[in-house]
C-alpha atoms as a PDB file:
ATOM      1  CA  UNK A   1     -41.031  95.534 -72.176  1.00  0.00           C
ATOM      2  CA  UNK A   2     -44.039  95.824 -74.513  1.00  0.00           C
ATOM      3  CA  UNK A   3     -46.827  94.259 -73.463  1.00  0.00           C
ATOM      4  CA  UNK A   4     -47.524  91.921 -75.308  1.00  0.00           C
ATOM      5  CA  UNK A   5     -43.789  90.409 -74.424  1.00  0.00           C
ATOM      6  CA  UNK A   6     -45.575  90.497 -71.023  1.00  0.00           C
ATOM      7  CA  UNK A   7     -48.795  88.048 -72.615  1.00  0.00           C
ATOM      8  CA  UNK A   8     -46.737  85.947 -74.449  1.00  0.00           C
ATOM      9  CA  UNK A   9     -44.263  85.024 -71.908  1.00  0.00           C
ATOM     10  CA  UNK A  10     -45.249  86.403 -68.671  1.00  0.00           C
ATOM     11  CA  UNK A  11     -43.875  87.770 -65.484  1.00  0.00           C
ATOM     12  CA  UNK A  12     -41.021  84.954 -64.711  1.00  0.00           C
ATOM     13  CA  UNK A  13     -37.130  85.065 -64.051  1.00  0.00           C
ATOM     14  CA  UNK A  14     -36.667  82.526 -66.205  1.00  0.00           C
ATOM     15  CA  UNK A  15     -34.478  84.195 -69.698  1.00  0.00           C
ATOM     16  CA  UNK A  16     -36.680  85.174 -72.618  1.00  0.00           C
ATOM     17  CA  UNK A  17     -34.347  83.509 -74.853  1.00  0.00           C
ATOM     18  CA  UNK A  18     -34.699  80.166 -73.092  1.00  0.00           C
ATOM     19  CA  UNK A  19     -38.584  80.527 -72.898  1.00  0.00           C
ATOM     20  CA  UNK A  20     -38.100  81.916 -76.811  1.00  0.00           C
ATOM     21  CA  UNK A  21     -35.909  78.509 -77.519  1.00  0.00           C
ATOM     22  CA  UNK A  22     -38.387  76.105 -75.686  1.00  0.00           C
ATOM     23  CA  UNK A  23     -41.129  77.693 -78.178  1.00  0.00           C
ATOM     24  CA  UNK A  24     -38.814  77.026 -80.685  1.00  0.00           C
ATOM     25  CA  UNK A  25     -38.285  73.411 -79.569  1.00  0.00           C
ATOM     26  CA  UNK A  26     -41.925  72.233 -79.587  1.00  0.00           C
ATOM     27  CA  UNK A  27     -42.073  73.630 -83.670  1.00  0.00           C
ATOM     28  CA  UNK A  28     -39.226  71.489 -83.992  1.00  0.00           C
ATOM     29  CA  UNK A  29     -40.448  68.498 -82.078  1.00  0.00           C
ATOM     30  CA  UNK A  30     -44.162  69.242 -83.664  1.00  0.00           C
ATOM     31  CA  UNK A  31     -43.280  69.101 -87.221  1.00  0.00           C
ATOM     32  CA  UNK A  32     -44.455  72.707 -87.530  1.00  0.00           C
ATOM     33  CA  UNK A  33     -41.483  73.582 -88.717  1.00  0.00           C
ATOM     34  CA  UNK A  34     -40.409  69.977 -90.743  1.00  0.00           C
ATOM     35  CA  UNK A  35     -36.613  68.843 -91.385  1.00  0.00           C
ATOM     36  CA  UNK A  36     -35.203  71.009 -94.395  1.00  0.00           C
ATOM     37  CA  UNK A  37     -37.113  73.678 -93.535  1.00  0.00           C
ATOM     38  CA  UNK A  38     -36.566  77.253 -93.479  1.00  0.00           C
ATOM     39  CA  UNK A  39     -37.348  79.364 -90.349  1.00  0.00           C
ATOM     40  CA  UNK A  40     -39.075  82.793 -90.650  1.00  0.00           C
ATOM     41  CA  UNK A  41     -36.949  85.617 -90.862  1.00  0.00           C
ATOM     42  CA  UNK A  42     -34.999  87.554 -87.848  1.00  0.00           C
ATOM     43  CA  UNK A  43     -37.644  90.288 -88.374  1.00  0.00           C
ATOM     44  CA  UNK A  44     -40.655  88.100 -88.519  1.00  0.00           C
ATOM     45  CA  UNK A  45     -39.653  86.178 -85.545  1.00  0.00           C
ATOM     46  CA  UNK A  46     -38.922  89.355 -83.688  1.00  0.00           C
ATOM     47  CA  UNK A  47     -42.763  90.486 -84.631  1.00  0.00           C
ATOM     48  CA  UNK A  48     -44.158  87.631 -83.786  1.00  0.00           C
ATOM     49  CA  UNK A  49     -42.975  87.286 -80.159  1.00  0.00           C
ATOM     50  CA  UNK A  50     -41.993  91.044 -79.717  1.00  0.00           C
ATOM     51  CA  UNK A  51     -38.781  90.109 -78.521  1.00  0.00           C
ATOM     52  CA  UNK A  52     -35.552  91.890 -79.378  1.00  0.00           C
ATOM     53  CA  UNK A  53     -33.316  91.068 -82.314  1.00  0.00           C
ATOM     54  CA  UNK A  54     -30.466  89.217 -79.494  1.00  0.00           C
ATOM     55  CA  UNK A  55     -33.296  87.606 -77.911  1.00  0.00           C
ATOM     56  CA  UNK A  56     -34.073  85.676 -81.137  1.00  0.00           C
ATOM     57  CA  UNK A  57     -30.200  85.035 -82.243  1.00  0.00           C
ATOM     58  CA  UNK A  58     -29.603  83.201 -78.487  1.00  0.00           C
ATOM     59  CA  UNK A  59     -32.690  81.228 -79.111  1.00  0.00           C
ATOM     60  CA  UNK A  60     -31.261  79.827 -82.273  1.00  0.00           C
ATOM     61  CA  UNK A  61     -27.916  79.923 -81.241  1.00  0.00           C
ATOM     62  CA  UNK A  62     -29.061  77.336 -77.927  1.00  0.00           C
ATOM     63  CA  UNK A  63     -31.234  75.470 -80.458  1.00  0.00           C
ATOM     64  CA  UNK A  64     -27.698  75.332 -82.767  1.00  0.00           C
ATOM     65  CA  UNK A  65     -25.869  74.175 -80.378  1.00  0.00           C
ATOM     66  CA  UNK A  66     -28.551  70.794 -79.822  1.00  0.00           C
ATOM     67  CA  UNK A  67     -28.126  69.939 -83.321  1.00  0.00           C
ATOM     68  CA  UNK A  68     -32.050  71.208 -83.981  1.00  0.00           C
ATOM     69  CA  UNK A  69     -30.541  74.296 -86.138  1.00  0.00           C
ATOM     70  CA  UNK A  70     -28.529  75.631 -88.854  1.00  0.00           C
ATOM     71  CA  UNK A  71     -27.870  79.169 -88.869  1.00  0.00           C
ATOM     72  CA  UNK A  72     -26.164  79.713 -92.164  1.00  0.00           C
ATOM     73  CA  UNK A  73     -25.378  83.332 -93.228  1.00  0.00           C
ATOM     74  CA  UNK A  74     -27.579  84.872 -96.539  1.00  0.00           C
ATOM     75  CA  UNK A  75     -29.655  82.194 -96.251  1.00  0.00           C
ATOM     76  CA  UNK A  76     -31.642  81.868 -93.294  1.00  0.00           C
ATOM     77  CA  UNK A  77     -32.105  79.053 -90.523  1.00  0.00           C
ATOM     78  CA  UNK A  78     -32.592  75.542 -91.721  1.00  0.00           C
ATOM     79  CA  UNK A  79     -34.380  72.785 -89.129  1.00  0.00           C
ATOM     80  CA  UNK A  80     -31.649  70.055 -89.322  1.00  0.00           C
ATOM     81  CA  UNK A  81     -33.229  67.427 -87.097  1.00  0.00           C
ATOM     82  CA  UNK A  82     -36.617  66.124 -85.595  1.00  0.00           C
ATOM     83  CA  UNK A  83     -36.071  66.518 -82.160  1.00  0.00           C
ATOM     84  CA  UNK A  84     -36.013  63.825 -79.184  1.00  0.00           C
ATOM     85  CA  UNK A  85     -39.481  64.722 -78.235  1.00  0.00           C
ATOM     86  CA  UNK A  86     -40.956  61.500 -80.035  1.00  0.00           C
ATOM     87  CA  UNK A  87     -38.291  58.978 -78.979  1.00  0.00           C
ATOM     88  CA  UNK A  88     -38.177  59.906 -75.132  1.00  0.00           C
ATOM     89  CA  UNK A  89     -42.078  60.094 -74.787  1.00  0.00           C
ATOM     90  CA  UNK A  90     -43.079  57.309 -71.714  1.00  0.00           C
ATOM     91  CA  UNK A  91     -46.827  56.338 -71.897  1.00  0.00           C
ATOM     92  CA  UNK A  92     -49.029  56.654 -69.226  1.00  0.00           C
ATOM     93  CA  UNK A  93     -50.677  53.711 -68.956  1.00  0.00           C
ATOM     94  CA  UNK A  94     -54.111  53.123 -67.438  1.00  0.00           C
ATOM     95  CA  UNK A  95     -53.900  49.145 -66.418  1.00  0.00           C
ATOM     96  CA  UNK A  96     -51.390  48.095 -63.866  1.00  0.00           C
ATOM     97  CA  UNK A  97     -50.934  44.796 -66.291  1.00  0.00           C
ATOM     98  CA  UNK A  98     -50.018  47.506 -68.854  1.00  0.00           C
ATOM     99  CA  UNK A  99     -48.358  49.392 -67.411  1.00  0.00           C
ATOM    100  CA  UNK A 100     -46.179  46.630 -65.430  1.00  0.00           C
ATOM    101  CA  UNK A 101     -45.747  45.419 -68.995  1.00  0.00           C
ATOM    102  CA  UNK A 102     -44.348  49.129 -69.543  1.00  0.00           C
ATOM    103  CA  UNK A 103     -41.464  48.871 -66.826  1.00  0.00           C
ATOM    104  CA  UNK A 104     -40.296  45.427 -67.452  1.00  0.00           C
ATOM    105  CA  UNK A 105     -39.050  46.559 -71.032  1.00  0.00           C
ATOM    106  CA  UNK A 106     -38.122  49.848 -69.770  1.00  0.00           C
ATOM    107  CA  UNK A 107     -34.323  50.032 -68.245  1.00  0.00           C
ATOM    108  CA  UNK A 108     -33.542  53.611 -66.959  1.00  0.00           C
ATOM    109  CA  UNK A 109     -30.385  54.557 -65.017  1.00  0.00           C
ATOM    110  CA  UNK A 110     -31.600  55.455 -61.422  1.00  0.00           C
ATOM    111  CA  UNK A 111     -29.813  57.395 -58.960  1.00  0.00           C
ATOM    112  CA  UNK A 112     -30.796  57.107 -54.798  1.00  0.00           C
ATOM    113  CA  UNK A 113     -31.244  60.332 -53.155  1.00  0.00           C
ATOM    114  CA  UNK A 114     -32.257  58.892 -49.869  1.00  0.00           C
ATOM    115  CA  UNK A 115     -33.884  55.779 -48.589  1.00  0.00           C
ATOM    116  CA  UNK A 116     -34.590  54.652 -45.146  1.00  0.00           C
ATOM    117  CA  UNK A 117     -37.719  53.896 -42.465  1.00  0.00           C
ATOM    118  CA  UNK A 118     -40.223  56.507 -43.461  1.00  0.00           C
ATOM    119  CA  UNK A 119     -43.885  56.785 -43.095  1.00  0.00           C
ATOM    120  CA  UNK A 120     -45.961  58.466 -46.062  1.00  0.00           C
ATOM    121  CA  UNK A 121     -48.744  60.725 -45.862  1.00  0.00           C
ATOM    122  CA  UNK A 122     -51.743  58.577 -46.894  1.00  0.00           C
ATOM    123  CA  UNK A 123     -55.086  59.788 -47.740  1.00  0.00           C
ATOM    124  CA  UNK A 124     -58.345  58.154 -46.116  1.00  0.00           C
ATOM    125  CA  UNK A 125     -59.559  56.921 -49.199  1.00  0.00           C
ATOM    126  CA  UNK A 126     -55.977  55.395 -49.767  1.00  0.00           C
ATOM    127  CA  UNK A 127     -56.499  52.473 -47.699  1.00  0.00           C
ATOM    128  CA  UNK A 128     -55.967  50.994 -44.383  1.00  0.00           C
ATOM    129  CA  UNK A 129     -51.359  52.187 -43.552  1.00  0.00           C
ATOM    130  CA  UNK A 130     -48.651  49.325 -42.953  1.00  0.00           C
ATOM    131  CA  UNK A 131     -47.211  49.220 -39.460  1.00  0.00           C
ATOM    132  CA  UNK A 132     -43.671  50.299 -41.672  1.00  0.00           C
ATOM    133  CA  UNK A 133     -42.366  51.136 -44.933  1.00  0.00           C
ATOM    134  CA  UNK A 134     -39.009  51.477 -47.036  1.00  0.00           C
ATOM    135  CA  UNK A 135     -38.781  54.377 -48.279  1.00  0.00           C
ATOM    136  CA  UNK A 136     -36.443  55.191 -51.562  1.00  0.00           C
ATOM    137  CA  UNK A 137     -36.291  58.881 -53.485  1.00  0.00           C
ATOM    138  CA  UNK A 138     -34.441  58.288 -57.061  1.00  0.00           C
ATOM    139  CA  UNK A 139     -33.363  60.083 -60.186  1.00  0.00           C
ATOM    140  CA  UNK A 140     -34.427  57.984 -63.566  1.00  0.00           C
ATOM    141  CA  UNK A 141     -32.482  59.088 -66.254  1.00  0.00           C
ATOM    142  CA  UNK A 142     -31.963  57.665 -70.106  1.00  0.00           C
ATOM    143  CA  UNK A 143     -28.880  58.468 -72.439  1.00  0.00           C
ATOM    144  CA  UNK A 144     -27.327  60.748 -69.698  1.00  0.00           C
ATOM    145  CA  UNK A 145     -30.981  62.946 -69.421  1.00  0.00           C
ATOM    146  CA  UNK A 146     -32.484  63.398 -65.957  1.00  0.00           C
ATOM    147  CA  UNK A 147     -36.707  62.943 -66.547  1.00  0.00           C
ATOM    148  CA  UNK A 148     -38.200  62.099 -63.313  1.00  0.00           C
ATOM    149  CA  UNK A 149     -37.774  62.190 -59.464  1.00  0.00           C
ATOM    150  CA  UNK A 150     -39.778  59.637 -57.824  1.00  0.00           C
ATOM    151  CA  UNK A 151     -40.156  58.844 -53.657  1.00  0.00           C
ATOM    152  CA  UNK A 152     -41.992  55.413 -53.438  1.00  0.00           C
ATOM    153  CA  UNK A 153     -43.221  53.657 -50.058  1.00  0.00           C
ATOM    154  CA  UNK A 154     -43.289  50.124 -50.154  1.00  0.00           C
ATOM    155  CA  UNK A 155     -44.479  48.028 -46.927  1.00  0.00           C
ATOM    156  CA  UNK A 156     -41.353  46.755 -45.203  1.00  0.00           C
ATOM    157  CA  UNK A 157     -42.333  43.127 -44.857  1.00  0.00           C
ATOM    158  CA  UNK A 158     -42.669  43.005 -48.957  1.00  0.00           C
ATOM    159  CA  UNK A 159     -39.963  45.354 -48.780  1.00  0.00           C
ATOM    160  CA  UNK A 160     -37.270  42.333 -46.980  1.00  0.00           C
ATOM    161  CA  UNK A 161     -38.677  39.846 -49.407  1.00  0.00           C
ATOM    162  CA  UNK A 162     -36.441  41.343 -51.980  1.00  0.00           C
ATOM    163  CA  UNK A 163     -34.747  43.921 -50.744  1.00  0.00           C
ATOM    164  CA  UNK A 164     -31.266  43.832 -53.500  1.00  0.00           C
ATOM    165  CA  UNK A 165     -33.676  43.592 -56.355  1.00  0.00           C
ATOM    166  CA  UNK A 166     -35.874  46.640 -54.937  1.00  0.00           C
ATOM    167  CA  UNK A 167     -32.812  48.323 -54.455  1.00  0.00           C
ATOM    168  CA  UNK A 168     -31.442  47.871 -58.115  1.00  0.00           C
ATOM    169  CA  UNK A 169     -33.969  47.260 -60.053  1.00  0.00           C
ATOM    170  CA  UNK A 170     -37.293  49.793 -60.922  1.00  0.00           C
ATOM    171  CA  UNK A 171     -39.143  48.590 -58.332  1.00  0.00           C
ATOM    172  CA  UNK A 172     -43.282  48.232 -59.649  1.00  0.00           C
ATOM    173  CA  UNK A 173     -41.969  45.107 -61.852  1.00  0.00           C
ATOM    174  CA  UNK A 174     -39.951  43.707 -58.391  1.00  0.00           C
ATOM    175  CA  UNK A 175     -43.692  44.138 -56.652  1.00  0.00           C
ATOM    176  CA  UNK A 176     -46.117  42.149 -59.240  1.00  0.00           C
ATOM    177  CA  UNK A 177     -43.563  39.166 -59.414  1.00  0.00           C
ATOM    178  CA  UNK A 178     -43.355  38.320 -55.807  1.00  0.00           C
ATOM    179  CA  UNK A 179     -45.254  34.950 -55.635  1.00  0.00           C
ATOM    180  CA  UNK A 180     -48.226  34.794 -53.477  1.00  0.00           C
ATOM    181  CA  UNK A 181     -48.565  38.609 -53.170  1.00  0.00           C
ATOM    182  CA  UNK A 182     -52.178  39.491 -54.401  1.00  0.00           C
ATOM    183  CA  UNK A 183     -52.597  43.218 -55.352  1.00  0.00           C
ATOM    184  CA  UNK A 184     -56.082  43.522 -54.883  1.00  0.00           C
ATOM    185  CA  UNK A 185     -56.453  47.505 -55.902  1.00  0.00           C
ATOM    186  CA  UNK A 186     -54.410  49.649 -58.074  1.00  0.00           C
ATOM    187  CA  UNK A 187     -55.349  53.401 -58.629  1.00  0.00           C
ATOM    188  CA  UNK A 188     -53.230  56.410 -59.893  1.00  0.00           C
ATOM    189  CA  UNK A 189     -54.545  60.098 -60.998  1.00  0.00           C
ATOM    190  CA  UNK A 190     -52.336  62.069 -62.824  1.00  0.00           C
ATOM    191  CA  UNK A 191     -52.371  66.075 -62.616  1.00  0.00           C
ATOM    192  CA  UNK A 192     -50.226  69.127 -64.463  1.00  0.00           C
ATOM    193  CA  UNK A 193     -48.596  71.597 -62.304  1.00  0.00           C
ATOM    194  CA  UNK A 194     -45.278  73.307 -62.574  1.00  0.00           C
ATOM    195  CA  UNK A 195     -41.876  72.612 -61.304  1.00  0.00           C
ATOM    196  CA  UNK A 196     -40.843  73.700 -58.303  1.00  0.00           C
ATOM    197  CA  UNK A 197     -36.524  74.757 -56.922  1.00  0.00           C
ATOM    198  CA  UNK A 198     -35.896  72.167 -56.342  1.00  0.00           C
ATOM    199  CA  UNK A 199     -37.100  69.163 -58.774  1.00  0.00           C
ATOM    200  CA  UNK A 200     -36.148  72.319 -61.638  1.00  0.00           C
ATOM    201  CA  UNK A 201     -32.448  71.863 -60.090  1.00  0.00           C
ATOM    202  CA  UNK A 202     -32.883  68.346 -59.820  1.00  0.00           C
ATOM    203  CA  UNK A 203     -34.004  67.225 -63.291  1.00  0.00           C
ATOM    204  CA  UNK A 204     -32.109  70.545 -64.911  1.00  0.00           C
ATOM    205  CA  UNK A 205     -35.222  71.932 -66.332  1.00  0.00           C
ATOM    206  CA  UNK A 206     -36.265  76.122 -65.523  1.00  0.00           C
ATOM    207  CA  UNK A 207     -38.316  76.349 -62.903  1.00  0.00           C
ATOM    208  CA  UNK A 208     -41.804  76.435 -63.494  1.00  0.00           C
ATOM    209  CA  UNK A 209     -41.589  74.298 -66.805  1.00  0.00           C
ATOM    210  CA  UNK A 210     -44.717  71.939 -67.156  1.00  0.00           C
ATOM    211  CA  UNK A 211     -44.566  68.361 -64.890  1.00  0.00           C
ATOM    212  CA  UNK A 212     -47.199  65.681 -64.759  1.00  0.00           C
ATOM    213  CA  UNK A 213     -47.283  65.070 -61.483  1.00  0.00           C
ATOM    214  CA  UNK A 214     -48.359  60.544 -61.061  1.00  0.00           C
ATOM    215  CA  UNK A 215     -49.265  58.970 -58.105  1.00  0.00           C
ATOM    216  CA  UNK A 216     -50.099  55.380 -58.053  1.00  0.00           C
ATOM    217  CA  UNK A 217     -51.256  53.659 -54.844  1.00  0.00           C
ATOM    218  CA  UNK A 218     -51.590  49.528 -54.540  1.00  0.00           C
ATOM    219  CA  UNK A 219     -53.486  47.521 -51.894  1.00  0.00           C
ATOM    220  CA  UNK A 220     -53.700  44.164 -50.967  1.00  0.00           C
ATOM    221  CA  UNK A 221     -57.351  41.864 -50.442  1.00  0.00           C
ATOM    222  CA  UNK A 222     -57.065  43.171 -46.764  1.00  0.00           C
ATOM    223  CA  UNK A 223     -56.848  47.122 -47.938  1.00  0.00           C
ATOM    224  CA  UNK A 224     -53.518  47.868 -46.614  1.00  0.00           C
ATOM    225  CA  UNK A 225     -51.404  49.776 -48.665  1.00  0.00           C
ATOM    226  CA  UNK A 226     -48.589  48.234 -49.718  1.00  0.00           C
ATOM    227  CA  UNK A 227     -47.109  50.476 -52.260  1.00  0.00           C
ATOM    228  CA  UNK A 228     -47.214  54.265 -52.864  1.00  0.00           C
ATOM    229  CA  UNK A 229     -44.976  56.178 -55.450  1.00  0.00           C
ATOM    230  CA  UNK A 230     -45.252  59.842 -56.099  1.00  0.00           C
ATOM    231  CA  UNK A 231     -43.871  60.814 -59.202  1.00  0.00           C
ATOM    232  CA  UNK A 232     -43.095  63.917 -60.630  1.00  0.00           C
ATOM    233  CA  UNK A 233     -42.095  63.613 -65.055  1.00  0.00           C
ATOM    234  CA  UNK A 234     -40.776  66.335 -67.186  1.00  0.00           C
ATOM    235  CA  UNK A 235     -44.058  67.205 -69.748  1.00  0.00           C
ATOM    236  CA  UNK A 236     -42.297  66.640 -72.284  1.00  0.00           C
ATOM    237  CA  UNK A 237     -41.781  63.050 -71.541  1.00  0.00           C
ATOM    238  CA  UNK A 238     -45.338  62.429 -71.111  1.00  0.00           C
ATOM    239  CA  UNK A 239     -47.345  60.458 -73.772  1.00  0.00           C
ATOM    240  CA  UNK A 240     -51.174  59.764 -72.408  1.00  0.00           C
ATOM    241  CA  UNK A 241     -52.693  57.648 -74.549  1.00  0.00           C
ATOM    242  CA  UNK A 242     -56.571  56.627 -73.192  1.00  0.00           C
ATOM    243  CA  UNK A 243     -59.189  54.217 -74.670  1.00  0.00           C
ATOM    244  CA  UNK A 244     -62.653  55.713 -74.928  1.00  0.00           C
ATOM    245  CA  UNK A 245     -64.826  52.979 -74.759  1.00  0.00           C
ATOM    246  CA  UNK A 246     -68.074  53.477 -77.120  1.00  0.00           C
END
């Protein structure tokens, strides 16, 4: 392997051609390489990334196969669509009123992984614990694509206040229109780290691909926290949009 193969793409399992096609993907998605457009050549793609001539056809043969290319023979690769990139993008809000506002248009399918009596591991500045919590893990998916895996802890006596709609429904909207529940604190940090086995097998991503990794903690006017989510999104669905005040 040359070495700079080794720079470009580093020391990981994961198949060159699928790295190769995700680099591919974010042109796409970018615009750097625009609908209509002709890709470089075989050769120049093969100097570029110092990868082998097969490498390069199953990259554009995956990419083919997703309706992003057009391999035509004599006359190149033609970019044939935009990419979902744009339309799956989910903003990170930095209200809770936004980002409440966020949720109640927002209507993924959600699968349960596990739910039950659980305790989570809260931090001191987090707030003063609940005596018990629900706990739910869940899949959110849109048009059959897995994007996030989220584990949320919601204090039991909110929790039996509604407990279908928490169960069906994406459960931050459920929370804010509870009548006479005052949130009195709302705080979430966001950081980028990689995925891991098993949220790679679970959202069908390679392992290591980029996540935003969200967690959002709410309190009421006593300090107890009520509600804790830890949420791990697919980069690639991650739109941050911030307000710099002047």
């Amino acid at each position: 392997m040359a070495a700079s193969e080794r720079s470009i793409f580093g020391n990981t399992p994961i198949p060159r051609y699928l790295q190769l096609a995700d680099l591919f993907r974010q042109r796409v998605e970018k615009g750097t390489w625009p609908v209509g457009c002709t890709l470089p050549s075989i050769e120049q793609l093969m100097a570029e990334f110092d990868v082998a001539r097969v490498t390069v056809r199953q990259a554009i043969s995956l990419l083919s196969g997703e309706g992003l290319l057009s391999p035509q023979r004599g006359r190149g690769t033609f970019v044939t669509a935009a990419g979902a990139g744009h339309q799956r993008q989910l903003r990170v809000e930095t209200t809770l009123g936004d980002l409440v506002q966020v949720y109640k248009g927002d209507r993924p399918h959600h699968d349960t992984l596990e739910e039950g009596e659980r305790l989570p591991a809260l931090r001191p500045s987090d707030g003063i614990p609940a005596p018990r919590y629900f706990f739910m893990r869940r899949i959110h998916s849109r048009d059959g694509e897995t994007y996030c895996v989220i584990s949320i802890f919601i204090d039991q006596r909110i929790f039996k206040r509604a407990a279908a709609r928490f169960r069906k429904e994406l459960a931050l909207p459920v929370l804010t229109s509870l009548p006479r529940l005052k949130i009195a604190s709302a705080r979430q940090t966001l950081t980028i780290s990689k995925a891991d086995i098993e949220v790679a097998q679970l959202l069908d991503i390679p392992v290591n691909s980029p996540m935003a990794d969200v967690r959002r903690v709410l309190c009421d006017r006593n300090g107890t926290v009520i509600y804790i989510a830890d949420v791990s999104y697919r980069g690639d669905y991650i739109h941050l949009d911030m307000d710099l005040k002047p």
